[in-house]
Protein backbone atom coordinates (compact mmCIF):
# COMPACT_ATOMS: atom_id res chain seq x y z
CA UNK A 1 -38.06 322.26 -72.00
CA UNK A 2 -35.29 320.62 -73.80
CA UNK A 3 -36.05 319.52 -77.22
CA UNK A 4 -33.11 317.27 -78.20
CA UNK A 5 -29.32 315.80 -77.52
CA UNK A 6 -28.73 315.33 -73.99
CA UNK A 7 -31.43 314.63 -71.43
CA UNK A 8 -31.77 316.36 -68.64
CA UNK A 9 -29.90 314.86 -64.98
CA UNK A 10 -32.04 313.67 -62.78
CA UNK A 11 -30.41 315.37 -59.61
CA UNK A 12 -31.89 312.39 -57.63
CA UNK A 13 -30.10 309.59 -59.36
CA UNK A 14 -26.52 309.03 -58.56
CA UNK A 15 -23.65 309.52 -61.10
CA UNK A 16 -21.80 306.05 -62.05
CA UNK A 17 -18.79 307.28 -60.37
CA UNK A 18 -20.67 308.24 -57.00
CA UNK A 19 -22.30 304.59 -56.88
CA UNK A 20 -18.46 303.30 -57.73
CA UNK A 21 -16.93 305.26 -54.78
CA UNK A 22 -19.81 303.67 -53.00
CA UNK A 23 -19.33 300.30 -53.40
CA UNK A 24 -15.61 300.73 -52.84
CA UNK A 25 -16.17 302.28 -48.94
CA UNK A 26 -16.75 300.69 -46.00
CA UNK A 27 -19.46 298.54 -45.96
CA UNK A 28 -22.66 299.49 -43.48
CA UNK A 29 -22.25 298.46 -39.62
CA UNK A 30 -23.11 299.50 -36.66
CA UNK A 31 -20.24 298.93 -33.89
CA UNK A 32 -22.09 300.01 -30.97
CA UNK A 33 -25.17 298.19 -31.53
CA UNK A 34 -23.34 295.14 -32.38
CA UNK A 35 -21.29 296.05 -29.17
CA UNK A 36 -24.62 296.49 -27.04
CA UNK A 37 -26.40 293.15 -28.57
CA UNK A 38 -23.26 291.00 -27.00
CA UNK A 39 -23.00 293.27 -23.75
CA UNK A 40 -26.64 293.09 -23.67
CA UNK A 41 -26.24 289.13 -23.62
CA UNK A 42 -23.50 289.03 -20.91
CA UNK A 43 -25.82 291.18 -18.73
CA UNK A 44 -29.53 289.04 -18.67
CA UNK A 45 -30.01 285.84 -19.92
CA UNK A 46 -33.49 286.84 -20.91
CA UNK A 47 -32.03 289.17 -23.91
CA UNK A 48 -29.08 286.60 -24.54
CA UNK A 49 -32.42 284.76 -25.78
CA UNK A 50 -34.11 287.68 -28.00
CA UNK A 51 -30.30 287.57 -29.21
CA UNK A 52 -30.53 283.98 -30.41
CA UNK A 53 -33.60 284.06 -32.07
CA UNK A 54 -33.13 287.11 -33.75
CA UNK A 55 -29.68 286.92 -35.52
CA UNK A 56 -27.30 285.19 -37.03
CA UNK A 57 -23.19 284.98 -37.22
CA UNK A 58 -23.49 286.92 -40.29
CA UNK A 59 -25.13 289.63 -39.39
CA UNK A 60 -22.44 291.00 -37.37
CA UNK A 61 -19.58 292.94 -39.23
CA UNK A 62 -16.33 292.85 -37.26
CA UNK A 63 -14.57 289.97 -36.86
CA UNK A 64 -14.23 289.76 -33.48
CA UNK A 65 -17.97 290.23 -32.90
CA UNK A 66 -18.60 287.25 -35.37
CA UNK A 67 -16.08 285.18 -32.59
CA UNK A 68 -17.96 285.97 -30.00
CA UNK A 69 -21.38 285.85 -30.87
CA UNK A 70 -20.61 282.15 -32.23
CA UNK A 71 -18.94 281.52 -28.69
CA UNK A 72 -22.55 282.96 -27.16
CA UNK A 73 -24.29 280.97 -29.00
CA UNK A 74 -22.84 277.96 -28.39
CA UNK A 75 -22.70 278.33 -24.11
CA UNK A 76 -26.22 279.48 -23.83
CA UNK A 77 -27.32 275.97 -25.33
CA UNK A 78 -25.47 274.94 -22.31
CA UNK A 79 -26.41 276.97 -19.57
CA UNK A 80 -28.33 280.63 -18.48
CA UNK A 81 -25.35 280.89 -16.56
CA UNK A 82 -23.07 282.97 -18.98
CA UNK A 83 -20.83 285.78 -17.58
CA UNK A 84 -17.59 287.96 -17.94
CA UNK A 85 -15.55 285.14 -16.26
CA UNK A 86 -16.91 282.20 -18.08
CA UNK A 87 -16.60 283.63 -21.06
CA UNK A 88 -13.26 284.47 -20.68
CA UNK A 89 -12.07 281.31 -19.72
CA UNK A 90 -13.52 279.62 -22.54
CA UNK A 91 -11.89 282.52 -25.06
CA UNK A 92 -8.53 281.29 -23.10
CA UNK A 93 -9.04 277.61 -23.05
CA UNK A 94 -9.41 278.13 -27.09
CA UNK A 95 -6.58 280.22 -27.65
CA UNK A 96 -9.26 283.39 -29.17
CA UNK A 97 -8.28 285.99 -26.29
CA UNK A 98 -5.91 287.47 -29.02
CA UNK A 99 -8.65 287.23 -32.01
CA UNK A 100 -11.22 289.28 -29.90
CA UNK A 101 -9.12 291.84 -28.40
CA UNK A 102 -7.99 290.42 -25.10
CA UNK A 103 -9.39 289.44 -22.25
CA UNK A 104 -10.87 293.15 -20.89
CA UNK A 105 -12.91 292.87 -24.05
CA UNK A 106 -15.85 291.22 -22.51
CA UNK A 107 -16.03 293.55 -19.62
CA UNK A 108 -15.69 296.49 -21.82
CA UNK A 109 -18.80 295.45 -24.13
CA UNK A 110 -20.69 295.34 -20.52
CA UNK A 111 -19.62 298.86 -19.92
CA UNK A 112 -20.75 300.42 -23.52
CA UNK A 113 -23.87 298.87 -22.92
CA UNK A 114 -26.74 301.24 -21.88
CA UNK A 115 -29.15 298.49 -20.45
CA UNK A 116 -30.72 295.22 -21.99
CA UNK A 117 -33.98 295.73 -21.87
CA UNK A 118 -33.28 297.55 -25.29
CA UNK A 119 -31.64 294.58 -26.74
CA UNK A 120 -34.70 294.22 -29.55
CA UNK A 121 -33.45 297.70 -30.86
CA UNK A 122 -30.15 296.64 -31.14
CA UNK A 123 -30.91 293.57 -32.49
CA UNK A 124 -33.09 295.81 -35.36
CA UNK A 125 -29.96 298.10 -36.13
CA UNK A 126 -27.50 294.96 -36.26
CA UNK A 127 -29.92 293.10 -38.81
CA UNK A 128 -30.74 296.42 -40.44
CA UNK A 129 -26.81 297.00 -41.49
CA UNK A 130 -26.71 293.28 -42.34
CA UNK A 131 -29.52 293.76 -44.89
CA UNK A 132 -27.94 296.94 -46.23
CA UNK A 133 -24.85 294.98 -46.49
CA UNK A 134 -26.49 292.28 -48.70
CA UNK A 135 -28.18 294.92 -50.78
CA UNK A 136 -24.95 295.98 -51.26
CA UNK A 137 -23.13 293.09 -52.48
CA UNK A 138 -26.17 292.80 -54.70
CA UNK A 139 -25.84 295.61 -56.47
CA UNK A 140 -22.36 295.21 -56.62
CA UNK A 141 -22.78 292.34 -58.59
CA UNK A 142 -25.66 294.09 -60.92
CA UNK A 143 -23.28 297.41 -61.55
CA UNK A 144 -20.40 294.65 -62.77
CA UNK A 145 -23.01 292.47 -65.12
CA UNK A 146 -24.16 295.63 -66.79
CA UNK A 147 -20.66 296.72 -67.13
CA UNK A 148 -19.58 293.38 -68.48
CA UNK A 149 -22.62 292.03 -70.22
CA UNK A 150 -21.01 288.74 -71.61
CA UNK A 151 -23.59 288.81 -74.27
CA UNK A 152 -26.55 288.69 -71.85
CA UNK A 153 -29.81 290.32 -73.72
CA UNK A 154 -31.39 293.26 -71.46
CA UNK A 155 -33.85 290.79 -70.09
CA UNK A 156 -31.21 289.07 -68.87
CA UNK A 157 -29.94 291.72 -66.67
CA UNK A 158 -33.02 292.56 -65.65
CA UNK A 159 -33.61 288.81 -64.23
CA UNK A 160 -30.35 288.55 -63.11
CA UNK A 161 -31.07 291.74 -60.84
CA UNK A 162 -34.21 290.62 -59.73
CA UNK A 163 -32.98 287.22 -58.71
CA UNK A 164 -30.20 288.78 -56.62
CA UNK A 165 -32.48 291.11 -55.16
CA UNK A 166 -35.00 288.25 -54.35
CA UNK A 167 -32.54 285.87 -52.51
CA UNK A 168 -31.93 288.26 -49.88
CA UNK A 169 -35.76 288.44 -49.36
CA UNK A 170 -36.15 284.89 -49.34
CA UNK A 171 -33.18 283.83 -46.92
CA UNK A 172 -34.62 286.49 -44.60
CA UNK A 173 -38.56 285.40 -44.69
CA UNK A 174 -38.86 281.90 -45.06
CA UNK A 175 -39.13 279.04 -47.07
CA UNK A 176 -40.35 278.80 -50.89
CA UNK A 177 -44.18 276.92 -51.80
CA UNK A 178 -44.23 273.89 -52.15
CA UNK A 179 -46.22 271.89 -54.79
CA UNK A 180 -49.07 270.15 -54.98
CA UNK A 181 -47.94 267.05 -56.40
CA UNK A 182 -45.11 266.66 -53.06
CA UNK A 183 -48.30 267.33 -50.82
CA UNK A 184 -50.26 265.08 -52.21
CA UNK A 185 -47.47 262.53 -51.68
CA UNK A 186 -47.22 263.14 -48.39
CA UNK A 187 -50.73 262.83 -47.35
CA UNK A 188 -50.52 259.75 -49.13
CA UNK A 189 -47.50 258.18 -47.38
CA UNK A 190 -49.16 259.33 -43.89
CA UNK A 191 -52.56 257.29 -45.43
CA UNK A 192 -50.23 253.89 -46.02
CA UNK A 193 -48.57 254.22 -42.71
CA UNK A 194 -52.14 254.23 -41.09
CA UNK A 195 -53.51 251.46 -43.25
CA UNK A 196 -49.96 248.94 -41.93
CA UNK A 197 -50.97 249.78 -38.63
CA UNK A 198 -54.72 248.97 -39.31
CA UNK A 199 -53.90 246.05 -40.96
CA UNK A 200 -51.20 244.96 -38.26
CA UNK A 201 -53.96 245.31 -34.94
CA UNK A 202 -52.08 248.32 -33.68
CA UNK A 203 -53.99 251.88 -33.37
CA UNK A 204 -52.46 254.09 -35.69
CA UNK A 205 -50.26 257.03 -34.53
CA UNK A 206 -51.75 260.75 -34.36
CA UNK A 207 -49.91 263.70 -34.16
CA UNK A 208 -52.49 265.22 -32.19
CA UNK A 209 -51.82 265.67 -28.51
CA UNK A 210 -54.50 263.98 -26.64
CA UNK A 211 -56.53 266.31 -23.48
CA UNK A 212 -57.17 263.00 -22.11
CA UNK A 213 -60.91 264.54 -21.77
CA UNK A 214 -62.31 261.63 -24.32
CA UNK A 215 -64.88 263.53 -25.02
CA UNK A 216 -63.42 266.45 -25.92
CA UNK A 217 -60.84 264.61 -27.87
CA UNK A 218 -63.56 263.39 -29.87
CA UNK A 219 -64.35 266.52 -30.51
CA UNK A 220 -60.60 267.78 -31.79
CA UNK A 221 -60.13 264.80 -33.92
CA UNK A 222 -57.69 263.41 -31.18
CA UNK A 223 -56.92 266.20 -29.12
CA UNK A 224 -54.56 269.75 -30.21
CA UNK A 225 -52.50 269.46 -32.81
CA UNK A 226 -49.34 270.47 -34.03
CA UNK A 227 -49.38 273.88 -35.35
CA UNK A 228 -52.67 274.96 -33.43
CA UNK A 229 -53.44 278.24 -31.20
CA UNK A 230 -56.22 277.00 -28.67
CA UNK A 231 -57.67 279.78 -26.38
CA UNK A 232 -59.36 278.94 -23.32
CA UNK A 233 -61.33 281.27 -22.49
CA UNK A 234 -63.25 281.94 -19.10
CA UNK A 235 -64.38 284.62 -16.88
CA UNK A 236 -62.10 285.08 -13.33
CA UNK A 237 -62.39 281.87 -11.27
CA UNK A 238 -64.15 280.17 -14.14
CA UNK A 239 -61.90 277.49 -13.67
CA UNK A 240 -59.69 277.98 -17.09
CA UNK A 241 -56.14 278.13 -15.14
CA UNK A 242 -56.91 274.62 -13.39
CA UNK A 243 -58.25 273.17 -16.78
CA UNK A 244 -54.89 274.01 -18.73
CA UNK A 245 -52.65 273.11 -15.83
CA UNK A 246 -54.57 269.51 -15.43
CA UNK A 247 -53.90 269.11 -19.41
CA UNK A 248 -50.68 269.88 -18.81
CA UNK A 249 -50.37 267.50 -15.64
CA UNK A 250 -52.09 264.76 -17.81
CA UNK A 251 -49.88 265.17 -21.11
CA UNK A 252 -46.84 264.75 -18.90
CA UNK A 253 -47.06 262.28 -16.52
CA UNK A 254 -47.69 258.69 -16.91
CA UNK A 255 -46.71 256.46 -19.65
CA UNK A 256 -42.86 257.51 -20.55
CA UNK A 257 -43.48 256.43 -24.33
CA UNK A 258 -46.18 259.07 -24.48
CA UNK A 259 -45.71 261.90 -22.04
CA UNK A 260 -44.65 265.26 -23.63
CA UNK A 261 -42.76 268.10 -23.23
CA UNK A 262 -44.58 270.87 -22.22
CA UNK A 263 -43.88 274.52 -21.11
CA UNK A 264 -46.37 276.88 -19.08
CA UNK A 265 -45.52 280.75 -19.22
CA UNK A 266 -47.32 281.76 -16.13
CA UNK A 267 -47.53 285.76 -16.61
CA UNK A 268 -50.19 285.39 -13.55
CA UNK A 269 -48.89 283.29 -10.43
CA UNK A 270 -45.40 282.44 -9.19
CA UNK A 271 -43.87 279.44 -10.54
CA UNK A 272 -43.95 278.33 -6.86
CA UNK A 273 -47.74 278.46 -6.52
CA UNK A 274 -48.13 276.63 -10.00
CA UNK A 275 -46.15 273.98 -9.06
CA UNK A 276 -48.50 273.48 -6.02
CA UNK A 277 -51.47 273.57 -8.34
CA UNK A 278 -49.84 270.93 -10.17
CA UNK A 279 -48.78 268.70 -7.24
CA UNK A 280 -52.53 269.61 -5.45
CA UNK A 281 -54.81 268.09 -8.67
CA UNK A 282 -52.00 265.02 -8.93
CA UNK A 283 -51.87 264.10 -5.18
CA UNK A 284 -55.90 264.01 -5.06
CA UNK A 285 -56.21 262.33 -8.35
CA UNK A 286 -53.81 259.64 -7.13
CA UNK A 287 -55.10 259.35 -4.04
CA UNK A 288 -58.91 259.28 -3.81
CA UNK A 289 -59.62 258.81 -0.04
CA UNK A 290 -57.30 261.70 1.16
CA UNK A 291 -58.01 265.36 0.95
CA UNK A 292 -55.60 267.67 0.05
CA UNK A 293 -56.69 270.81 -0.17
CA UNK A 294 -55.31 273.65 -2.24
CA UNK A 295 -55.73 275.56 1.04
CA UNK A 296 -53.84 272.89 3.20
CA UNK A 297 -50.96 273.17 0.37
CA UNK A 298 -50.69 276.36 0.63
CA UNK A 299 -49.52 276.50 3.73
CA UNK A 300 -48.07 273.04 3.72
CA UNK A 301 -49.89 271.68 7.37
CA UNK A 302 -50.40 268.53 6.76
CA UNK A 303 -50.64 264.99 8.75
CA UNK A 304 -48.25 262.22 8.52
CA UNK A 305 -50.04 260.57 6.14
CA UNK A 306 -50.52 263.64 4.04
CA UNK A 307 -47.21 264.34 3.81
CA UNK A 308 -46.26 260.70 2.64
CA UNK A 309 -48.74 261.19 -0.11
CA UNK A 310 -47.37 264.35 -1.30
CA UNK A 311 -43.55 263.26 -1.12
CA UNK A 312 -44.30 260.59 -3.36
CA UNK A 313 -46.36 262.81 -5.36
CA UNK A 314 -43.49 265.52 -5.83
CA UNK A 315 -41.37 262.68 -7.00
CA UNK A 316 -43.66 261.57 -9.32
CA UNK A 317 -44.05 265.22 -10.83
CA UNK A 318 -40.28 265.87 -10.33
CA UNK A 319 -39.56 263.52 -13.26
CA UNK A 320 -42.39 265.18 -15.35
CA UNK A 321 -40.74 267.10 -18.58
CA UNK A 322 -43.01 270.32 -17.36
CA UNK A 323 -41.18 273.91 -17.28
CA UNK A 324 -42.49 276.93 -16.06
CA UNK A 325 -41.64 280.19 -16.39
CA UNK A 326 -43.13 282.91 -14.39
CA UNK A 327 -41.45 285.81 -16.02
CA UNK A 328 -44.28 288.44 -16.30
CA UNK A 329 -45.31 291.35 -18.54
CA UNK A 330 -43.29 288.67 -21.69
CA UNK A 331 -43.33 290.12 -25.48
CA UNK A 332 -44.16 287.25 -28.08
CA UNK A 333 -39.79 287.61 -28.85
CA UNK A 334 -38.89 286.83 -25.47
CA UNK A 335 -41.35 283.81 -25.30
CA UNK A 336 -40.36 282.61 -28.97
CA UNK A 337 -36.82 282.34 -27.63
CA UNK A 338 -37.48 280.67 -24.77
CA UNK A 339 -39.71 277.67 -26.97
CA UNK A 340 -37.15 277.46 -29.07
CA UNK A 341 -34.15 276.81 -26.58
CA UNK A 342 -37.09 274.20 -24.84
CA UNK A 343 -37.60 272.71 -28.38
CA UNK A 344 -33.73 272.27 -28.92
CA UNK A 345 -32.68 271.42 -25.53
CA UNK A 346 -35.58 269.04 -24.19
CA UNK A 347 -38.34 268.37 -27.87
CA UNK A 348 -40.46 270.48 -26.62
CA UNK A 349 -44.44 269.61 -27.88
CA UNK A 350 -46.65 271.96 -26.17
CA UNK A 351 -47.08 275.35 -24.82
CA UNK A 352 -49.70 277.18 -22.24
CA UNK A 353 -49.83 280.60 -22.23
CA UNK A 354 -52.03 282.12 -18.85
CA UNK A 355 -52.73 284.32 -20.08
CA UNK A 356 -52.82 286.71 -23.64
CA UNK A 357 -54.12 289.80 -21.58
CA UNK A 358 -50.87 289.52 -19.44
CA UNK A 359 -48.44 289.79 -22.61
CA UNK A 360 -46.57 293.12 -23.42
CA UNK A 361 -47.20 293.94 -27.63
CA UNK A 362 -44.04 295.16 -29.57
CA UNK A 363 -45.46 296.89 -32.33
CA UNK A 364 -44.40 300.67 -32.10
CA UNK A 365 -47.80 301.48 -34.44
CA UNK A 366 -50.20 299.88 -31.96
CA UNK A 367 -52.23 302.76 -31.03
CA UNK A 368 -54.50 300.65 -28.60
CA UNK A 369 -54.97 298.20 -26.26
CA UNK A 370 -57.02 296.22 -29.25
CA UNK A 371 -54.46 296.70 -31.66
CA UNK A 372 -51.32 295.56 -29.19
CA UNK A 373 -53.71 291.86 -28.49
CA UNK A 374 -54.64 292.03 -32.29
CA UNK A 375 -50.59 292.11 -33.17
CA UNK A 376 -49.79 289.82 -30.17
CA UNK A 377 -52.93 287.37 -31.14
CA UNK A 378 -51.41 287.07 -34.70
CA UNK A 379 -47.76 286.41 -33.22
CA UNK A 380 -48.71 283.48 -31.25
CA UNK A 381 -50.69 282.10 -33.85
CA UNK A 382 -46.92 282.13 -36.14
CA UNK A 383 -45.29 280.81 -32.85
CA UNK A 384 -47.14 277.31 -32.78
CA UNK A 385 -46.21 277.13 -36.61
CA UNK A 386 -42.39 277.96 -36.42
CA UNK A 387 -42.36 275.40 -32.92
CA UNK A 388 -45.10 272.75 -35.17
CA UNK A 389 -46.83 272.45 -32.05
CA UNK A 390 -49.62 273.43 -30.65
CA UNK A 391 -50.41 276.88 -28.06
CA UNK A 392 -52.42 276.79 -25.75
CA UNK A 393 -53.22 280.63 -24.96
CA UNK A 394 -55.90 281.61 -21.73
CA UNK A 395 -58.30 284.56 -22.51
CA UNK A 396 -59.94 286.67 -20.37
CA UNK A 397 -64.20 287.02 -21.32
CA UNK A 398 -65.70 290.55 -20.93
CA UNK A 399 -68.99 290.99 -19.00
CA UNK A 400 -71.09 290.58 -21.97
CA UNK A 401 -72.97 287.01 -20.51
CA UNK A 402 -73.67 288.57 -17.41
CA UNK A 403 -75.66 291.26 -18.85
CA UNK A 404 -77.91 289.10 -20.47
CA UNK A 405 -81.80 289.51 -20.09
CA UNK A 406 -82.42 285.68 -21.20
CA UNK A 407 -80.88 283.71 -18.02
CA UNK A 408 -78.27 281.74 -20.20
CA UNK A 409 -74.89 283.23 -19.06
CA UNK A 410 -73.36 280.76 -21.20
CA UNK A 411 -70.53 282.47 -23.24
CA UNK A 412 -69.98 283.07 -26.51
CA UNK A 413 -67.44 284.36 -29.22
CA UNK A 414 -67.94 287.77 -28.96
CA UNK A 415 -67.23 287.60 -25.09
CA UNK A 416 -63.90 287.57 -26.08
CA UNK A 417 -61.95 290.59 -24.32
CA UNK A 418 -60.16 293.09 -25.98
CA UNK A 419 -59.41 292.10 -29.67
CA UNK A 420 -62.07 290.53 -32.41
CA UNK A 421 -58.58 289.32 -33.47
CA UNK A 422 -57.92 286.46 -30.93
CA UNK A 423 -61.27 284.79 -32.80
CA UNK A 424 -59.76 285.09 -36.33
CA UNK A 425 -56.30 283.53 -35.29
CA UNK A 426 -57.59 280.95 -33.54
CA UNK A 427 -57.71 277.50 -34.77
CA UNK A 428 -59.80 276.01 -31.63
CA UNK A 429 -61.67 278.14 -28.87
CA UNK A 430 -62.65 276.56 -25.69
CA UNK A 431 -64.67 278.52 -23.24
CA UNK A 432 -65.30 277.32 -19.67
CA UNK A 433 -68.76 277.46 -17.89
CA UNK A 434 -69.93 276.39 -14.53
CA UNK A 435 -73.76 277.19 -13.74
CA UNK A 436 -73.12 277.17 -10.01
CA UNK A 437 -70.26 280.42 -11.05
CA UNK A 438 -73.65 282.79 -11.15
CA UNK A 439 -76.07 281.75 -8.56
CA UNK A 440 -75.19 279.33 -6.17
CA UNK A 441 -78.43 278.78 -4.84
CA UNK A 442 -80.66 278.91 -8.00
CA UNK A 443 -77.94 275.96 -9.37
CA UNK A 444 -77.73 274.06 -6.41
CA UNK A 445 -78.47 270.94 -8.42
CA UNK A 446 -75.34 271.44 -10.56
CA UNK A 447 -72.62 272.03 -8.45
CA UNK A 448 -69.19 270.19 -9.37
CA UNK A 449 -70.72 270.52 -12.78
CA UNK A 450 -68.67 272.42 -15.61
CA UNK A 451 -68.94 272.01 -19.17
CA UNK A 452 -66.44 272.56 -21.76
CA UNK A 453 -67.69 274.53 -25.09
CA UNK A 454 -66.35 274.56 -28.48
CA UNK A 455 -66.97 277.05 -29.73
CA UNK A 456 -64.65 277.29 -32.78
CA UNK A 457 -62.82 274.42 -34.64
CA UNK A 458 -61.72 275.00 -37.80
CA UNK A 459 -60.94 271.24 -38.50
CA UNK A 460 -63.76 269.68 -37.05
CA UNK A 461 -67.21 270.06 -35.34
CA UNK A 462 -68.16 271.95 -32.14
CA UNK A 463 -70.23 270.98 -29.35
CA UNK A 464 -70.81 270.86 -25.79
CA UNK A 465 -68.35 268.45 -23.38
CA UNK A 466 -69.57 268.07 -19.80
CA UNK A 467 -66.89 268.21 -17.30
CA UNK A 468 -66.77 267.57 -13.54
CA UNK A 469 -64.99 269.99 -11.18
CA UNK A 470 -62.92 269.52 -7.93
CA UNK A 471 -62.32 272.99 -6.55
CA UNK A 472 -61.15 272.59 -3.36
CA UNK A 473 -58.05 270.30 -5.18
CA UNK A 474 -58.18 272.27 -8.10
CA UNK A 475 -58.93 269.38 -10.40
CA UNK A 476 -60.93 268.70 -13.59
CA UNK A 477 -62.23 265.39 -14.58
CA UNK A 478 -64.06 263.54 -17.37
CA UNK A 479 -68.01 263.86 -16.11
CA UNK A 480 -68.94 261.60 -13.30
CA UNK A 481 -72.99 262.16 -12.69
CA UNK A 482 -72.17 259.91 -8.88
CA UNK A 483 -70.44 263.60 -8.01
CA UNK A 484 -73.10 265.93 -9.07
CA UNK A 485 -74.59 267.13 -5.77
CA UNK A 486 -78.07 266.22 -7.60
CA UNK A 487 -77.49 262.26 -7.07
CA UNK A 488 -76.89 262.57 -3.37
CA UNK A 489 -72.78 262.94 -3.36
């Protein structure tokens, strides 16, 4: 044991020449994966969109990377459409063929890369090196205070360090807290803009997205709100597919001053068959005498007057601001991406998810099918904050209600499949019952009766909202008792 003068090394701990012939090399990059993430881009639009949401110009090293990745960026909030060719022409039309190497440059990135269905890996390793390279600059700058003090106390140092340290944290997590005394402000302002329009005879504006189900809207304090994950939950056939999509037909279409923006990530049907969903539940709700079936749209036979109503229908939807992407098997990144383009390119203000069970988890540690909709759950529940508006995400029940001795197959919270999880990160939960779902005959009384329950709201109060259901036109509507098979209809 030594017992005085010098202490001993600690052979873990660099010398102060080893850290100075550090910070003197080459700072960390990765060329191939920073090769790979812009190959990966040229190859599939879908990772050109991980891409984007992931990075930033900075985190690339080389120079020419940085020029091309800003180029990327810049077409793909123009078009999917983004290839060898156009990207050349627009490196020639700027005079930047030179900067990135010439014009072979493109194709080569296409050749070094593998395949882009690992671009989230790359994207790790680029933003990895980028980190390292920020640590590094940081403790550049620590080395040089302690070496050159300038009368700063130890303290000082020691905040200084932590401070440089904690910037790179918070430019890569998010933004600081914010105080209660510019909270209260706000709710304040919000309070005096309602009170003018009070005052003025004009109904004050909500941020909430009206259902257009009054009842229900009641219910959500004016219908989903920015922010929100909503699950609507249902067993197959339950009806929870046509509910969403006639939410989504509703928001949409109508009044231009008040339609939104929505998106529906259809990891179930073609976009194709949607779309006839869509057009189905319009036509019939537009034109009460004529029936169009969902069967008779699916394989478009239809009389001449049938057809009239539908082309004017298909117009009607054809100016709608829906989008629908039928990509299945999507991760939470890919999806993100995708909002965020729809949020920059076209204000986007709601999402529908059909549905959670469909979506592929990311996490590595997930050693379960629980733990992948747990981590997946948790995702989308951060995806309607980033977007401020609100998911809608369909569930899948288990067959929990149907093996119940008591008669009421009514569902309930713990019917949720898979993942305790999708309960905790939801902010509303919506499940779908129809009597006439379990026995026909013993609920012959009820048929075209469904009923909305919510069961979960954590702003508000649940309850019970009868609905009425159109299956053969795939529709839902507020209740009407004149079509409950009970009054004679």
């Amino acid at each position: 044991m030594a017992t005085g003068g010098r202490p001993p090394r600690d052979n873990n701990r660099p010398s102060s020449a080893a850290i100075e012939k550090l910070l003197e090399g080459v700072p960390p990059y990765d060329e191939n994966a920073e090769a790979s993430v812009l190959g990966s881009m040229l190859m599939d639009h879908r990772a050109a969109d991980i891409a984007l949401e992931t990075l930033k110009v900075d985190d690339f090293y080389l120079p020419r990377h940085k020029t091309l990745f800003t180029l990327f960026s810049e077409l793909f909030q123009k078009t999917e459409q983004v290839d060898e060719v156009y990207v050349c022409g627009e490196l020639e039309r700027r005079g930047l063929l030179e900067e990135i190497g010439g014009k072979d440059y493109p194709g080569q990135l296409i050749l070094k890369t593998p395949t882009a269905a690992n671009i989230e890996s790359y994207c790790d390793l680029v933003r990895s090196r980028a980190i390292e390279r920020e640590l590094l600059i940081a403790s550049a700058r620590i080395l040089n205070s302690i070496k050159n003090p300038s009368g700063q106390s130890t303290q000082d140092l020691i905040d200084e360090a932590e401070k440089s340290v904690f910037e790179i944290a918070d430019k890569r997590t998010g933004k600081d807290a914010v105080s209660m005394q510019q909270l209260m402000s706000d709710v304040i302002a919000k309070a005096e803009k309602v009170q003018v329009s009070l005052k003025e005879g004009r109904e004050p504006e909500c941020p909430a997205i009206p259902t257009t189900f009054e009842d229900l809207d009641k219910l959500l304090c004016g219908g989903f709100w920015p922010g929100e994950l909503i699950i609507i939950a249902g067993r197959p056939s339950m009806g929870k597919t046509t509910f969403a999509l006639n939410i989504a037909r509703r928001v949409a279409v109508g009044n231009e001053k008040k339609v939104k923006a929505t998106a529906i990530f259809s990891l179930e049907m073609s976009s194709e068959q949607v779309s006839k969903n869509l057009l189905c539940a319009h036509v019939s709700a537009t034109n009460p005498g004529l029936d169009i079936t969902g069967q008779k749209l699916r394989r478009l036979i239809l009389d001449a007057n049938e057809f009239e109503a539908l082309s004017y229908g298909s117009k009607q939807l054809g100016q709608a601001p829906l989008f629908i992407d039928d990509t299945s098997a999507m991760t939470v990144p890919q999806l993100r991406a995708r909002c965020r383009r729809l949020k920059l390119r076209k204000d986007l203000k709601m999402v529908i998810i059909d549905y959670l069970q469909l979506m592929k988890g990311t996490s590595y540690g997930a050693t379960n099918r629980e733990q992948e909709v747990s981590e997946i759950s948790r995702s989308l529940k951060g995806l309607a904050r980033d977007l401020e508006c609100p998911v809608i995400v369909l569930s899948q029940l288990n067959r929990s209600a149907e093996k119940r001795d008591d008669g009421d197959k009514r569902p309930q919270l713990s019917d949720l499949r898979e993942s305790g999880a999708i309960e905790q990160d939801a902010d509303v939960v919506i499940m779908l019952y129809r009597p006439e779902y379990y026995d026909l005959e013993a609920n012959a009384r009820h048929q075209n009766i469904g009923e909305a329950l919510v069961l979960k709201n954590r702003n508000g109060p649940v309850g019970t909202v009868k609905l009425t259901f159109f299956k053969d036109v795939l529709r839902f509507e507020p209740y009407m008792p004149e079509h409950n098979v009970a009054a004679g209809e």
